[in-house]
N, C-alpha and C. Protein backbone atom coordinates (compact mmCIF):
# COMPACT_ATOMS: atom_id res chain seq x y z
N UNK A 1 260.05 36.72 121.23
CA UNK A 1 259.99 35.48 121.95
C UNK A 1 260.86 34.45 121.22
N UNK A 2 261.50 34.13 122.12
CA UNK A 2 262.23 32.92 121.32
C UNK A 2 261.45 31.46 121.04
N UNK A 3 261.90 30.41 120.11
CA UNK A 3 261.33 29.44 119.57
C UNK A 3 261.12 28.41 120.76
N UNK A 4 261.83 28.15 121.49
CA UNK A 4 261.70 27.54 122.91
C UNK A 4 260.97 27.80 123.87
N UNK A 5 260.77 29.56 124.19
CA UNK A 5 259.63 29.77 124.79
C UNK A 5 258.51 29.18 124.03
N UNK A 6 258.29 29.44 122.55
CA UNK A 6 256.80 29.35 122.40
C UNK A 6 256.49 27.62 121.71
N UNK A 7 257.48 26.35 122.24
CA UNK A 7 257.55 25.53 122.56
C UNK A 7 256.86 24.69 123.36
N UNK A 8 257.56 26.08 124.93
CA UNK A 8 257.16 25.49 125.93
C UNK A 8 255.58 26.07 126.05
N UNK A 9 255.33 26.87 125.63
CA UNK A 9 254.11 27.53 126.08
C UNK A 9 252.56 26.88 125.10
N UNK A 10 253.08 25.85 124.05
CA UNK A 10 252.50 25.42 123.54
C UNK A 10 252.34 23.70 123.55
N UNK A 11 252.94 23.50 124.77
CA UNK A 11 253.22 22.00 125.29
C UNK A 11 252.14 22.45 126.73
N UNK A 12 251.97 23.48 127.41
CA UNK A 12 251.25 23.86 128.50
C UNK A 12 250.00 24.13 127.76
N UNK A 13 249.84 24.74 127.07
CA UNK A 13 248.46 24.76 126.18
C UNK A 13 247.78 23.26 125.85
N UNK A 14 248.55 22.82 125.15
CA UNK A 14 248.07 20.98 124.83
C UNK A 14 247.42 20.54 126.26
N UNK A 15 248.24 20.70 127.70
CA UNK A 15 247.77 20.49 128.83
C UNK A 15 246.77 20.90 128.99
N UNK A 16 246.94 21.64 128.87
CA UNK A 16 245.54 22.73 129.45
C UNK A 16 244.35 22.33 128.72
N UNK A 17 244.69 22.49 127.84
CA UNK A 17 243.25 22.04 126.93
C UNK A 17 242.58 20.81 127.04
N UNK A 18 243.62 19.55 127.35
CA UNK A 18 243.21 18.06 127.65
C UNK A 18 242.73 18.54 129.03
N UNK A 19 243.01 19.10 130.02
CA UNK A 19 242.32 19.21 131.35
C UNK A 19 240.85 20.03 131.46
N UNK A 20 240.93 21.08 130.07
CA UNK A 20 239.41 21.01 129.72
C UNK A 20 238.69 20.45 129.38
N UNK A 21 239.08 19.47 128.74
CA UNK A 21 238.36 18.35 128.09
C UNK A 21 237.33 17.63 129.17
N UNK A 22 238.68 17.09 130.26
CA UNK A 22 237.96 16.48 131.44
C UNK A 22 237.23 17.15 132.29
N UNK A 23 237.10 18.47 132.40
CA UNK A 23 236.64 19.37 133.44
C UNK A 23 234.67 19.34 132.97
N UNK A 24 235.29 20.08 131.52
CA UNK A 24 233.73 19.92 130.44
C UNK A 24 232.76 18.15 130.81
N UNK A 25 234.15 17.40 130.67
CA UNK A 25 232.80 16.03 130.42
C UNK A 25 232.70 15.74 131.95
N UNK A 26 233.63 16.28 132.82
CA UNK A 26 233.07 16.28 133.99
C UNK A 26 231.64 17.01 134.49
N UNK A 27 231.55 18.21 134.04
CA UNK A 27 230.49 19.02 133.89
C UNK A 27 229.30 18.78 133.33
N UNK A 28 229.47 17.72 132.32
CA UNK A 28 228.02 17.44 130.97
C UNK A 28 226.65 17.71 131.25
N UNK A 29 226.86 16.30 132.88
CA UNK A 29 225.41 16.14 133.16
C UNK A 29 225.51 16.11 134.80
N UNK A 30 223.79 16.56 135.39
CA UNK A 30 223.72 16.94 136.53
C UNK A 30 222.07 16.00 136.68
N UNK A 31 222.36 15.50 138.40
CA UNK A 31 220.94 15.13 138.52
C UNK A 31 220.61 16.24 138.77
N UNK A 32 219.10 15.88 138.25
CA UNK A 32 217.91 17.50 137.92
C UNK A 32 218.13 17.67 139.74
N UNK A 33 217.45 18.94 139.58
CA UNK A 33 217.71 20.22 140.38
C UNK A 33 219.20 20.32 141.07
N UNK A 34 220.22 20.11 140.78
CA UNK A 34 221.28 20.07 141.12
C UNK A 34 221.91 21.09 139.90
N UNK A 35 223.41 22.01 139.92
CA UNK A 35 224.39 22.46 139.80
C UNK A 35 225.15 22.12 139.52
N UNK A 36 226.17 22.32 137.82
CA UNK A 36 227.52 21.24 138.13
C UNK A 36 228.65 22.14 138.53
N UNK A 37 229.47 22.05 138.84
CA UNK A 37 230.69 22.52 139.49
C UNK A 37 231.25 23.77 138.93
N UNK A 38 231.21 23.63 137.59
CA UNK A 38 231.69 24.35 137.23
C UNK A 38 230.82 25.19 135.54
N UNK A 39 230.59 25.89 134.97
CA UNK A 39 229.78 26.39 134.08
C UNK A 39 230.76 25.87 132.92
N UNK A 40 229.48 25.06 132.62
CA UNK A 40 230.21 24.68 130.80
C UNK A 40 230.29 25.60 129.69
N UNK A 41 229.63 26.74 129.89
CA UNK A 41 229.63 27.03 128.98
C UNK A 41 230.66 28.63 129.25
N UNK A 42 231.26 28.60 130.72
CA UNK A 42 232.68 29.21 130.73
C UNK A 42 233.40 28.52 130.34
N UNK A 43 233.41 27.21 130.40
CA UNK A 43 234.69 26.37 130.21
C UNK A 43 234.51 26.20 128.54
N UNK A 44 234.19 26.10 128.14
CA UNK A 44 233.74 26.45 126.48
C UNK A 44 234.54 27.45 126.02
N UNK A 45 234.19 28.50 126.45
CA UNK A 45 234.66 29.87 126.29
C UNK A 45 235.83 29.49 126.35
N UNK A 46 237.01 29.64 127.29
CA UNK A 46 237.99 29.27 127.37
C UNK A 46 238.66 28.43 126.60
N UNK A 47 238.07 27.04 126.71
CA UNK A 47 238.68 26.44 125.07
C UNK A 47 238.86 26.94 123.82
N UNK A 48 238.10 27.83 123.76
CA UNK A 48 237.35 28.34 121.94
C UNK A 48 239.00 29.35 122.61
N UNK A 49 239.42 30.21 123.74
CA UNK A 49 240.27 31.18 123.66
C UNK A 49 242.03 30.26 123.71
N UNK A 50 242.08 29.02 124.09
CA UNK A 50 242.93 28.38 124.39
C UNK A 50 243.31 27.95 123.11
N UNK A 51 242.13 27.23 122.38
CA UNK A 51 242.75 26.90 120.95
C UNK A 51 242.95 28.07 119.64
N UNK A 52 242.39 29.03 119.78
CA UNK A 52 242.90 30.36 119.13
C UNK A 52 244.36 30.46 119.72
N UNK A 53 244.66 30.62 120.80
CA UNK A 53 246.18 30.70 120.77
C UNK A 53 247.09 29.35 120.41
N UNK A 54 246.81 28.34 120.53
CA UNK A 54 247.22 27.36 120.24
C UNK A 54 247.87 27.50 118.93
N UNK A 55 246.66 27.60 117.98
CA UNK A 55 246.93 27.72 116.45
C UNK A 55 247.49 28.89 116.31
N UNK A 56 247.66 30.15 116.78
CA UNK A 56 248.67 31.30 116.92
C UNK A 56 250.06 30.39 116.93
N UNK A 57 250.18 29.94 117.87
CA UNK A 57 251.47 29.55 118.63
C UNK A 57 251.99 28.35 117.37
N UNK A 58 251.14 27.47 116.97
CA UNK A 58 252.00 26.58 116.14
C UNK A 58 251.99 26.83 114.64
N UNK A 59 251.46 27.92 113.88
CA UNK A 59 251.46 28.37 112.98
C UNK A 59 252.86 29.18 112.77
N UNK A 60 253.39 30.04 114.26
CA UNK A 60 253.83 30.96 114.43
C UNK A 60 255.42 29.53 114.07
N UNK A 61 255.36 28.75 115.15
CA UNK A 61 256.22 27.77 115.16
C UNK A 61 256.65 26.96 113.90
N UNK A 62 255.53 26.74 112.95
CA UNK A 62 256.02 26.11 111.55
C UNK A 62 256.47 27.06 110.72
N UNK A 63 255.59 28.30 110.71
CA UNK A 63 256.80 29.35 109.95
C UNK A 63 258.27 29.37 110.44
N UNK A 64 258.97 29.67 111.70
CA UNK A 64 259.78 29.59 111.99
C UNK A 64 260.95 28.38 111.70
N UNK A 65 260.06 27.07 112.45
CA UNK A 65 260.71 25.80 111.42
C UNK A 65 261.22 25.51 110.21
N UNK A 66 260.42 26.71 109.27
CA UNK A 66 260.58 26.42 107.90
C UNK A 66 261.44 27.44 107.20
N UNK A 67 261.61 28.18 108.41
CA UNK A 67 262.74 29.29 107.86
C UNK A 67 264.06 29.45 108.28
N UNK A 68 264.15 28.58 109.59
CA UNK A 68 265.00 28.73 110.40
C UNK A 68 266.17 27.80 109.82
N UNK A 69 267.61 27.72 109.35
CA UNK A 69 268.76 27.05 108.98
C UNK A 69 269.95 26.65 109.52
N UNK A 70 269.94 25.24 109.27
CA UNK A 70 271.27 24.86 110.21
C UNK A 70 272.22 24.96 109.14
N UNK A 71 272.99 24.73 110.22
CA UNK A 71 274.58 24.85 109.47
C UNK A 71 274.91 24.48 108.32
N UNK A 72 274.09 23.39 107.94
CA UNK A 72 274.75 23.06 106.68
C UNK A 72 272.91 23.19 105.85
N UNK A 73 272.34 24.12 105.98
CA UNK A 73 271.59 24.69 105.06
C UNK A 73 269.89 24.77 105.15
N UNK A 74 270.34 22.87 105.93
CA UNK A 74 269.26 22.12 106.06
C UNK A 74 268.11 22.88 107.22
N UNK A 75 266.51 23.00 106.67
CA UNK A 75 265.56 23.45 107.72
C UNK A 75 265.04 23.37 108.69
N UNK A 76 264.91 23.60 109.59
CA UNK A 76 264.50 22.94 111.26
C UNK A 76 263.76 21.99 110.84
N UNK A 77 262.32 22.56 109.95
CA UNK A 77 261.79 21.32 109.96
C UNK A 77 262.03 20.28 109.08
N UNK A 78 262.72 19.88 108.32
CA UNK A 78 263.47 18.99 107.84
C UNK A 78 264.27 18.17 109.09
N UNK A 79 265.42 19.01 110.01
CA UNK A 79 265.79 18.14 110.88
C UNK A 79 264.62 17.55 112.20
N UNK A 80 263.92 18.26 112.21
CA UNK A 80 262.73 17.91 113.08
C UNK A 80 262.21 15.80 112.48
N UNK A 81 262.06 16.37 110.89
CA UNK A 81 261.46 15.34 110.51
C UNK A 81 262.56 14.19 110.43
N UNK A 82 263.70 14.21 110.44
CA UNK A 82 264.48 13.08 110.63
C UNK A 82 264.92 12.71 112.14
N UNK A 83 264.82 14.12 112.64
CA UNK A 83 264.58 13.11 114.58
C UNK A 83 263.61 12.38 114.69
N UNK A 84 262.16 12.70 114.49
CA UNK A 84 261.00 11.73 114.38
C UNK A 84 261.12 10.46 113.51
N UNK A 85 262.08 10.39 112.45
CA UNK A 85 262.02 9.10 111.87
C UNK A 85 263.05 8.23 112.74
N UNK A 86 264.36 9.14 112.80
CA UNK A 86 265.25 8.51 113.89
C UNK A 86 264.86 7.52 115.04
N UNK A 87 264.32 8.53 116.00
CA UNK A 87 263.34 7.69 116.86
C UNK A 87 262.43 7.00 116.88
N UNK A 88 261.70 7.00 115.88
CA UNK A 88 260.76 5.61 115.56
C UNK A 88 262.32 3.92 115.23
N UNK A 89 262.28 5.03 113.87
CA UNK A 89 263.44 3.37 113.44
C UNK A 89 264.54 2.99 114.92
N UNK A 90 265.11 3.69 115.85
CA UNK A 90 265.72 3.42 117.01
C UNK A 90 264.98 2.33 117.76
N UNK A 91 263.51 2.71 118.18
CA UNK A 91 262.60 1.92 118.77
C UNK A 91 262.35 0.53 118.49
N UNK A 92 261.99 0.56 117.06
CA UNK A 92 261.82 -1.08 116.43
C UNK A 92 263.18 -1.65 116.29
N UNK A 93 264.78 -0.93 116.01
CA UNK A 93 265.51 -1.65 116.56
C UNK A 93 265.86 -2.20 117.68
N UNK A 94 265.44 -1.02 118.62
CA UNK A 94 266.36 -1.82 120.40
C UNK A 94 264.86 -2.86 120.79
N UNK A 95 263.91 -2.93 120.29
CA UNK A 95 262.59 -3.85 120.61
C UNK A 95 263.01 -5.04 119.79
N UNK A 96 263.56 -5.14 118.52
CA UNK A 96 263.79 -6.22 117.71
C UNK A 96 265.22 -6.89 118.50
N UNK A 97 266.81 -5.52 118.98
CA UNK A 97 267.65 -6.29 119.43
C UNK A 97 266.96 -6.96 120.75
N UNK A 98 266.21 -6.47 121.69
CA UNK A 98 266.19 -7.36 122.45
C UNK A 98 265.83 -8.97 122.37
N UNK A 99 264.65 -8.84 121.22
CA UNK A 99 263.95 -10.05 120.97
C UNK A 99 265.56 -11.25 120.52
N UNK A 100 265.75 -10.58 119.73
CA UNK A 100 266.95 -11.59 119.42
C UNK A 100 268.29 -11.80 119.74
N UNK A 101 268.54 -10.91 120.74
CA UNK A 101 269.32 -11.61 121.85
C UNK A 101 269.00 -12.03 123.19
N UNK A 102 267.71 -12.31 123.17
CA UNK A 102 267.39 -13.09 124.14
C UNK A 102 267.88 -14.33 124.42
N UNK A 103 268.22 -15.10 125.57
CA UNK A 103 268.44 -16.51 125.82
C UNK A 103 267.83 -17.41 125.78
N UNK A 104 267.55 -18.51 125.39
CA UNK A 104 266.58 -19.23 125.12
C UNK A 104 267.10 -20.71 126.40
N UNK A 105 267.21 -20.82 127.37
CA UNK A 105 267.66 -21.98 128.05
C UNK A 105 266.86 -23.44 127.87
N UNK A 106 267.74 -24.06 127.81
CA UNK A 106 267.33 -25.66 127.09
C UNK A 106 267.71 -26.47 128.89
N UNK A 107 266.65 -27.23 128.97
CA UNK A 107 267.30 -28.30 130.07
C UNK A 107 267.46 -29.39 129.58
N UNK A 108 267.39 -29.78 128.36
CA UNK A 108 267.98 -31.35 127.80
C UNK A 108 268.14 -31.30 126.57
N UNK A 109 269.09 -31.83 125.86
CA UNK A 109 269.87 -31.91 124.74
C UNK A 109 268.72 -32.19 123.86
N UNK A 110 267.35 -32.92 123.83
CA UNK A 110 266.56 -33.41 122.80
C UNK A 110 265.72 -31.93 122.70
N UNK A 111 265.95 -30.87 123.45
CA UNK A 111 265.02 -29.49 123.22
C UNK A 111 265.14 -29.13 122.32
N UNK A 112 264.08 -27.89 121.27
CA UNK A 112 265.20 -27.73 120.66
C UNK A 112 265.37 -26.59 120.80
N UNK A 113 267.12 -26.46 119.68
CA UNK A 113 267.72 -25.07 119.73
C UNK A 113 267.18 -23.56 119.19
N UNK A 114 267.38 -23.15 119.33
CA UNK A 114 267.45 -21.79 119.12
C UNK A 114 268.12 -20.61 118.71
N UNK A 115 268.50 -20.01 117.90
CA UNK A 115 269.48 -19.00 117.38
C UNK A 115 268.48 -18.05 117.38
N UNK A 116 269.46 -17.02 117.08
CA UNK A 116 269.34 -15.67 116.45
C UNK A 116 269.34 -15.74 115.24
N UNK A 117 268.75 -14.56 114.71
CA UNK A 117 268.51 -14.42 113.15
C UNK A 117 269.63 -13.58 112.35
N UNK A 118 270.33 -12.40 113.68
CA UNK A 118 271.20 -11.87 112.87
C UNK A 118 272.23 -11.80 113.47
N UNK A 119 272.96 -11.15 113.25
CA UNK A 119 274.03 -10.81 114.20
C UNK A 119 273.91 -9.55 115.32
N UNK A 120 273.62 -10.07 116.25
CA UNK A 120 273.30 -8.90 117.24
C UNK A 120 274.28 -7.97 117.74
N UNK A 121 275.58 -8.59 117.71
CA UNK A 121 276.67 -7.25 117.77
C UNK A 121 276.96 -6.48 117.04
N UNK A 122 276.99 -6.76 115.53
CA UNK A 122 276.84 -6.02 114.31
C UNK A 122 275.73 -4.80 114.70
N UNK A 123 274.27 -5.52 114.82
CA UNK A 123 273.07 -4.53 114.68
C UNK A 123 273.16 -3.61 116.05
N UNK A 124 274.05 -3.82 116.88
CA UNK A 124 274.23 -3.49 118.53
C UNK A 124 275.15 -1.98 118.06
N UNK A 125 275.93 -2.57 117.01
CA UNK A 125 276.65 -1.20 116.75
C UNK A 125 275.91 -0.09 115.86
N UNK A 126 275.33 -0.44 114.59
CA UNK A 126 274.67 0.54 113.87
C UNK A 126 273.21 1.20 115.01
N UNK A 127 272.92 0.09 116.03
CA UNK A 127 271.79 1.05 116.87
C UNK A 127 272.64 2.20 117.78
N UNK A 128 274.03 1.84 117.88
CA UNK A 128 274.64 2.59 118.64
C UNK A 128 274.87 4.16 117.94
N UNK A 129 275.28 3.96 116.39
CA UNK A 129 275.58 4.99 115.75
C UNK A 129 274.40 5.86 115.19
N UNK A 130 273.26 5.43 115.16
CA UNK A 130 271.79 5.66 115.03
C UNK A 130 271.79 6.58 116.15
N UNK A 131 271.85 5.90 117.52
CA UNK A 131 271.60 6.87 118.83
C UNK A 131 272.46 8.17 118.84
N UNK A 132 273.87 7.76 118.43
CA UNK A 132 274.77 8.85 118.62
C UNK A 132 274.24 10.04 117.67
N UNK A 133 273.61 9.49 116.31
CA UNK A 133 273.47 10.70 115.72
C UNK A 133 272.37 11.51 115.94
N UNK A 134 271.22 10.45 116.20
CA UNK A 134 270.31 11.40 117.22
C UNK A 134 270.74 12.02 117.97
N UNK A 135 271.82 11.98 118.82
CA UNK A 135 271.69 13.14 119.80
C UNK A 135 272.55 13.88 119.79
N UNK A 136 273.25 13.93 118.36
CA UNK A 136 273.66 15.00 117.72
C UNK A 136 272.56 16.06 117.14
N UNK A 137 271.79 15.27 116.81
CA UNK A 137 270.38 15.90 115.77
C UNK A 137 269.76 16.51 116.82
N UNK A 138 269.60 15.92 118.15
CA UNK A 138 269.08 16.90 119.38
C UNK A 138 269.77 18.03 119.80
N UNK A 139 270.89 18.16 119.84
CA UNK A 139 271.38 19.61 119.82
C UNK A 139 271.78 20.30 119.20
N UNK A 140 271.47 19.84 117.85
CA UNK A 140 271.47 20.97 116.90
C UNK A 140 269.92 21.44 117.17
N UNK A 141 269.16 20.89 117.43
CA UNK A 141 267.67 21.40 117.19
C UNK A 141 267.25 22.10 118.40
N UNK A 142 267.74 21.51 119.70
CA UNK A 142 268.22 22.46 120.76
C UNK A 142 268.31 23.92 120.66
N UNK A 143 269.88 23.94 120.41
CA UNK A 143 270.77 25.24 120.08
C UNK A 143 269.99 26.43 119.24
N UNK A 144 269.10 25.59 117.89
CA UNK A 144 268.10 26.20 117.36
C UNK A 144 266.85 27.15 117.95
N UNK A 145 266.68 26.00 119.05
CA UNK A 145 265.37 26.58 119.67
C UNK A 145 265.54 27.89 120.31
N UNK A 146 266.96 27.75 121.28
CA UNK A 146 266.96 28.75 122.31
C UNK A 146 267.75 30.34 121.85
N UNK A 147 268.33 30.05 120.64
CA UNK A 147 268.46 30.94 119.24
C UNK A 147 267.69 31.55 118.81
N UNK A 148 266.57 31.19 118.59
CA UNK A 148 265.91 31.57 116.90
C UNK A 148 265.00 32.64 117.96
N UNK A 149 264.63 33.56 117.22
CA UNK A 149 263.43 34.44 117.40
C UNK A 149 262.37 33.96 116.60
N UNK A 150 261.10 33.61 117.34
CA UNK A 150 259.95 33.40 117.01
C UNK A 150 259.55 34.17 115.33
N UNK A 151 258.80 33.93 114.71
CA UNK A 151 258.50 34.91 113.89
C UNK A 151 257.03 34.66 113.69
């Protein structure tokens, strides 16, 4: 199986399991002499078999991460962990550029002014080169996925 299949099959599991969640607390309680829809304690079962594969599947996935090498040496999960920082620090920049290039409109000269704190075309470019390299970092990790044999 490749690393992408068991990706995807472990992003449908996460589903699945949150829709047990709701099914179960849908199930909890019943007015007396009544039936609930569905048997909790099948749907139990099933969880207890859903998260056994789960932890199959992402155990199977961090070994792989941790073995698997890009081009220049570096470990999936190493580049994994700098897309996740990538995209956080991306976020608080394009949330911070907006704040401060916002317009501030004045209707009379006694208002007062308003600036920016930094230079927003400056920081407009390093968010630009930030993005670009993310999505360089996305297809290398890509290319990885649909590559690698599971292990």
């Amino acid at each position: 199986m490749k690393l992408a299949n068991a990706l995807s099959q472990r992003s449908e599991l996460q589903t699945r399991i949150r829709q047990l969640e709701s099914r179960l607390n849908n199930n909890a309680l019943v007015q007396e002499g009544e039936r609930p829809a569905e048997d909790p304690m099948e749907l139990l079962k099933e969880l207890d078999g859903d998260y056994t594969r789960l932890e199959e599947l992402i155990s199977a996935i961090n070994r792989t991460n941790n073995s698997t090498r890009a081009g220049d040496g570096t470990t999936l999960s190493d580049l994994l962990a700098k897309r996740d920082c990538l995209k956080s620090k991306l976020s608080i920049l394009r949330g911070f550029l907006d704040s401060a290039s916002a317009l501030v409109r004045r209707h009379s000269v006694s208002e007062i002014k308003v600036k920016s704190t930094v230079n927003v075309r400056q920081l407009q470019k390093q968010v630009d080169a930030l993005a670009k390299e993310l999505r360089e970092l996305e297809e290398t990790i890509q290319e990885k996925n649909w590559t690698t044999e599971l292990m």
